[in-house]
N, C-alpha and C. Protein backbone atom coordinates (compact mmCIF):
# COMPACT_ATOMS: atom_id res chain seq x y z
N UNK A 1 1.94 3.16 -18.39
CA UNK A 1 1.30 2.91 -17.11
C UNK A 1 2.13 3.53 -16.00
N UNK A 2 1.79 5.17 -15.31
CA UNK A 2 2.33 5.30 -14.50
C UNK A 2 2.58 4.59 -13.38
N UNK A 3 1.65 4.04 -13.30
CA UNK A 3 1.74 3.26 -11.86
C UNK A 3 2.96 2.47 -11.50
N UNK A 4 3.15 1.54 -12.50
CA UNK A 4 4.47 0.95 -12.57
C UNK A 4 5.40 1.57 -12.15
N UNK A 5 6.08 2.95 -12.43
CA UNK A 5 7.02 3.71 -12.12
C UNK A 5 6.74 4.19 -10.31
N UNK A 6 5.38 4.37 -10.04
CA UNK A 6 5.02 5.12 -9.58
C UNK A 6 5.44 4.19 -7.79
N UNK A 7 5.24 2.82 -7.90
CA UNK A 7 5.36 2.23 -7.06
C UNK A 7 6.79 1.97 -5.97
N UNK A 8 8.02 2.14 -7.23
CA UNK A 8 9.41 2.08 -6.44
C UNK A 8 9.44 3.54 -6.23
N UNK A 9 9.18 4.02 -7.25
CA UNK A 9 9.29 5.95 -6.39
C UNK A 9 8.67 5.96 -5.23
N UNK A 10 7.64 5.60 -4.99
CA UNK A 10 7.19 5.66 -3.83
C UNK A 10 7.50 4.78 -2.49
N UNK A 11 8.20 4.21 -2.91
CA UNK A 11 9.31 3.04 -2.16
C UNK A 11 10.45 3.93 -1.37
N UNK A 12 11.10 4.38 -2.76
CA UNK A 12 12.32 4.72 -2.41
C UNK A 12 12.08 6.89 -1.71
N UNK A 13 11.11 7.14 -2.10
CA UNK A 13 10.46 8.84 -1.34
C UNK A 13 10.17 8.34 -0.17
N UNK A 14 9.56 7.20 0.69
CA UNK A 14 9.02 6.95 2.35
C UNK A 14 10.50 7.01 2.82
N UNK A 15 11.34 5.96 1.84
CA UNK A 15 12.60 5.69 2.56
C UNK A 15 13.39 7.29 3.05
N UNK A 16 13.47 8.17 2.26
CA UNK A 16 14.46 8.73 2.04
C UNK A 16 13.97 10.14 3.10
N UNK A 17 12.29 10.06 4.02
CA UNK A 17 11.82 10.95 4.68
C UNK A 17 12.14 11.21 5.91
N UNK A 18 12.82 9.70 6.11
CA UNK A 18 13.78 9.92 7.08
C UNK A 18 12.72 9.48 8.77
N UNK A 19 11.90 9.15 8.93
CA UNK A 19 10.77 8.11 9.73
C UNK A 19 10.37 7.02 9.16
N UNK A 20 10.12 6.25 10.45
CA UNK A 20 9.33 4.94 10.13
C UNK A 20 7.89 5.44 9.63
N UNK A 21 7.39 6.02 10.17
CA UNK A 21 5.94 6.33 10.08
C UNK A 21 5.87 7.20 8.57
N UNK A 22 6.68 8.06 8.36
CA UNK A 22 6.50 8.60 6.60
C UNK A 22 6.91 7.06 5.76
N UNK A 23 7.78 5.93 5.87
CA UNK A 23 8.28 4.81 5.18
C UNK A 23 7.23 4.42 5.33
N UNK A 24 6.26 3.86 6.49
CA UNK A 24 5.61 3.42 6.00
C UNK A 24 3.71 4.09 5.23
N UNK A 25 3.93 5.09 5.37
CA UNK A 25 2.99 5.57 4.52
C UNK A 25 3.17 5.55 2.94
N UNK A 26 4.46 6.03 2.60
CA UNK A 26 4.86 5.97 1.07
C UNK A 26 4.47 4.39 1.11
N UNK A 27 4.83 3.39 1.24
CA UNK A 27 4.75 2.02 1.27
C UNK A 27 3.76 1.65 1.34
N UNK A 28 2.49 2.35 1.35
CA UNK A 28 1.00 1.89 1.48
C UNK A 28 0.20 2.60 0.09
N UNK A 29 1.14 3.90 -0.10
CA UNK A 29 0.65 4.48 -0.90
C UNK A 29 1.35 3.25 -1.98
N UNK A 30 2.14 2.98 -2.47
CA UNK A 30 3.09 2.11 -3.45
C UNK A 30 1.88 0.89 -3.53
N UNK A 31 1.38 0.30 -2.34
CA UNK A 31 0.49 -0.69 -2.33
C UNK A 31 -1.04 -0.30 -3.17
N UNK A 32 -1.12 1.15 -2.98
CA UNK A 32 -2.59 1.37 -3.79
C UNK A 32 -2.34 1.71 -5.22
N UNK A 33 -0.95 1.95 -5.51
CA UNK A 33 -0.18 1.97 -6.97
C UNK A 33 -0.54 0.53 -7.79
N UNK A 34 0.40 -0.53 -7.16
CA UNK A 34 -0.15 -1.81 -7.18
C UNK A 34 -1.51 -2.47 -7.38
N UNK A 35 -2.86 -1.92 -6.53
CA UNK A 35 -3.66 -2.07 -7.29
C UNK A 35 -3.75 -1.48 -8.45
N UNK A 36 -3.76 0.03 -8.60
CA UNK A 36 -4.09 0.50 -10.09
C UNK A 36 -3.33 -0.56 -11.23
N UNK A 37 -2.07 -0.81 -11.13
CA UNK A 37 -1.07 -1.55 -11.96
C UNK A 37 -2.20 -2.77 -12.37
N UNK A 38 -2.57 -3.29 -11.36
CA UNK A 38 -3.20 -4.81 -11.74
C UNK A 38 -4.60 -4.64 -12.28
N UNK A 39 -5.48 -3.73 -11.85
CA UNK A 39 -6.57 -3.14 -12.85
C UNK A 39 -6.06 -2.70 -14.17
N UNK A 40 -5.15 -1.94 -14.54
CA UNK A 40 -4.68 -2.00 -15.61
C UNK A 40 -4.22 -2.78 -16.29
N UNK A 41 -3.53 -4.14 -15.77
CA UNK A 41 -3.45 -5.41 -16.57
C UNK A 41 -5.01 -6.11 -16.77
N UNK A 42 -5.46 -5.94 -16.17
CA UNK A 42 -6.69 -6.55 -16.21
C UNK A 42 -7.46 -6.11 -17.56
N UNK A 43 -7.84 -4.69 -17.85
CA UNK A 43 -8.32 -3.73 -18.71
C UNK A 43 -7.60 -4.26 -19.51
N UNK A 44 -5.89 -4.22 -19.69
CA UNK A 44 -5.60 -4.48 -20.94
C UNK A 44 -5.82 -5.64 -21.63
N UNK A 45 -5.63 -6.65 -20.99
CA UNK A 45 -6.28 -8.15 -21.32
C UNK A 45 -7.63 -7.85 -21.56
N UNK A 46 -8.89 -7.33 -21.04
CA UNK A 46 -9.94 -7.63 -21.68
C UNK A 46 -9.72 -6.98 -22.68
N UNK A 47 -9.01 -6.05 -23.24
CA UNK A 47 -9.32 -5.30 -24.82
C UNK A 47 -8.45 -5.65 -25.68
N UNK A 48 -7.77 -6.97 -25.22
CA UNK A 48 -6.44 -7.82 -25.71
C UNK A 48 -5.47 -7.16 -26.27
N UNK A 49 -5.19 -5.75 -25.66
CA UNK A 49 -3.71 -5.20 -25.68
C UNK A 49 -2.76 -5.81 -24.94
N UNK A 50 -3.21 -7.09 -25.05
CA UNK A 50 -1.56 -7.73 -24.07
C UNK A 50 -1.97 -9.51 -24.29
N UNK A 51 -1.21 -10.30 -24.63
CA UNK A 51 -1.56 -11.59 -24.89
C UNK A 51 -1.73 -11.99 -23.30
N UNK A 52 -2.34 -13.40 -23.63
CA UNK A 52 -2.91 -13.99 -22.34
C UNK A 52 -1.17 -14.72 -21.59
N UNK A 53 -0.78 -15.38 -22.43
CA UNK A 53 0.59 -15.86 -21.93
C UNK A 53 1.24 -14.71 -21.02
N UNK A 54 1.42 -13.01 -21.54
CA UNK A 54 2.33 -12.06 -21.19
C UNK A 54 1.36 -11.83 -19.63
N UNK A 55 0.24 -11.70 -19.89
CA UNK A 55 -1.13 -11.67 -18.65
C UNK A 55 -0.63 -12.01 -17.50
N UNK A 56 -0.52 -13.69 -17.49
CA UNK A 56 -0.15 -14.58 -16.79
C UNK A 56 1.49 -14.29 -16.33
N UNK A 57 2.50 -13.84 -16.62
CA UNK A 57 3.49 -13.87 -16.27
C UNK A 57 3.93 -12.45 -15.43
N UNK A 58 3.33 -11.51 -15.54
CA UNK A 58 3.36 -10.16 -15.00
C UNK A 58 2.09 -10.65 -13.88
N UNK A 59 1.15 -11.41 -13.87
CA UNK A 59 0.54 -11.62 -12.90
C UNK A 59 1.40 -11.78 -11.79
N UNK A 60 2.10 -12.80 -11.92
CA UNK A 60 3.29 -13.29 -10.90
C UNK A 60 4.14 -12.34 -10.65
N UNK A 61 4.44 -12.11 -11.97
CA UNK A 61 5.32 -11.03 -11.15
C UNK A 61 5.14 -10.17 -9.78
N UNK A 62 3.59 -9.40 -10.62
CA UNK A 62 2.94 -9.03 -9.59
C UNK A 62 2.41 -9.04 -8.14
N UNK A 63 2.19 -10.37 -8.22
CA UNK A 63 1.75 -11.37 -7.20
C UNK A 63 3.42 -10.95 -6.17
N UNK A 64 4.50 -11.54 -6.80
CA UNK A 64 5.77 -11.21 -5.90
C UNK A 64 6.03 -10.23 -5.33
N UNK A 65 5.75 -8.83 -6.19
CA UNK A 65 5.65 -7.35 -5.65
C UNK A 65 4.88 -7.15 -4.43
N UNK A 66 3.72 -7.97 -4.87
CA UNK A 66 2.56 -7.86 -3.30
C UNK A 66 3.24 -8.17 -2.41
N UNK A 67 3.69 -9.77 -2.56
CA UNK A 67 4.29 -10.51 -1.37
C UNK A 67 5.20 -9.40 0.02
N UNK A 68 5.95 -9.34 -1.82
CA UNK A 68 7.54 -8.52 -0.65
C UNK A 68 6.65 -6.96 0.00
N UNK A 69 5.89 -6.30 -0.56
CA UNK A 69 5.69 -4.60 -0.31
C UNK A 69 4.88 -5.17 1.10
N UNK A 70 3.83 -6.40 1.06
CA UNK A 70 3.28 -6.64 2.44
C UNK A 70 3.95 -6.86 3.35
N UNK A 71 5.11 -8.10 3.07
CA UNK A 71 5.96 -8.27 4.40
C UNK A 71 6.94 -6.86 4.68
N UNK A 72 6.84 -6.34 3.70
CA UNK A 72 7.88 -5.11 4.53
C UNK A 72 6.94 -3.85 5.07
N UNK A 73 5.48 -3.81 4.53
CA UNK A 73 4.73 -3.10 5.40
C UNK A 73 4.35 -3.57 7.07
N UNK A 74 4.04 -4.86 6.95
CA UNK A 74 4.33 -5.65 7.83
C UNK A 74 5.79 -5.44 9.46
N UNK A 75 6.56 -5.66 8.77
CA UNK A 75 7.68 -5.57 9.29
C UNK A 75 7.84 -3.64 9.64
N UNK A 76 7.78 -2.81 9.27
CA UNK A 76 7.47 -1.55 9.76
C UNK A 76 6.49 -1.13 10.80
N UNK A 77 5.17 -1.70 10.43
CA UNK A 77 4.33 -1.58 11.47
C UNK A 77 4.62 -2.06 12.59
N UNK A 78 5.27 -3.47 12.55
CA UNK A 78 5.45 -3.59 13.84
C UNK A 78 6.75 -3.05 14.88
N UNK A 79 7.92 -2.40 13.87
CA UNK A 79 8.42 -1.07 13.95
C UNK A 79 7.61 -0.25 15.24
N UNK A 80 7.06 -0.04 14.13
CA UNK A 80 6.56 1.45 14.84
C UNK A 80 5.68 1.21 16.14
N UNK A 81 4.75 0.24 16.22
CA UNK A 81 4.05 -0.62 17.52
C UNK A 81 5.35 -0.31 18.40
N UNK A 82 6.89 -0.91 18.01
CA UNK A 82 7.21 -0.70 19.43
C UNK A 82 8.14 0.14 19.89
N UNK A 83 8.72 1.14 18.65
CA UNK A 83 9.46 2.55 19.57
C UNK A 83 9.05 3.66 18.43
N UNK A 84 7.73 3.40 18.39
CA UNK A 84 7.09 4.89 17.95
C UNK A 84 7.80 6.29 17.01
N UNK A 85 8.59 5.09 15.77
CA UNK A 85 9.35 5.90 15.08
C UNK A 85 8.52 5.98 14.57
C-alpha cells in the first residue's frame, strides 16, 4: 500500500520546500493519501485480507494520523492567514 509510505513523504517534502504555503500543501496532499490508506483498509477487510481485530486497531491508528495531520494543517493555515508565508 503505497499510500502508507506515501503520507510521511509527503510530510516530510512540504517541510523541507522551505514555505508555509508549499508545507501546507504537501500536508493536504498527505491528507488525500490518508484517505486512499483507509479505502484500502476498508477493501481489504471486505475481501478478508486482513482480520477484523487487525481492522479495528489500524483504524485507530488511523483515526490518530487524522487527528494530528488536521491539527497541524490547522495550525499552518492559520500561519499563513497571518504573515502570508
Amino acid at each position: 500500500m503505497r499510500s502508507a509510505v506515501s503520507i510521511p513523504s509527503n510530510i516530510a517534502e512540504g517541510d523541507e520546500r522551505g514555505t508555509n504555503r508549499d508545507a501546507l500543501r504537501f500536508l493536504q496532499i498527505a491528507r488525500g493519501s490518508l484517505a486512499e490508506l483507509e479505502t484500502q483498509l476498508s477493501i481489504a477487510e471486505s475481501i478478508g485480507m486482513i482480520p477484523q481485530p487487525a481492522v479495528v486497531q489500524i483504524a485507530a491508528q488511523l483515526d490518530e494520523v487524522a487527528r494530528l495531520l488536521g491539527g497541524t494543517i490547522k495550525m499552518r493555515k492559520a500561519r499563513e492567514e497571518v504573515d502570508g508565508r
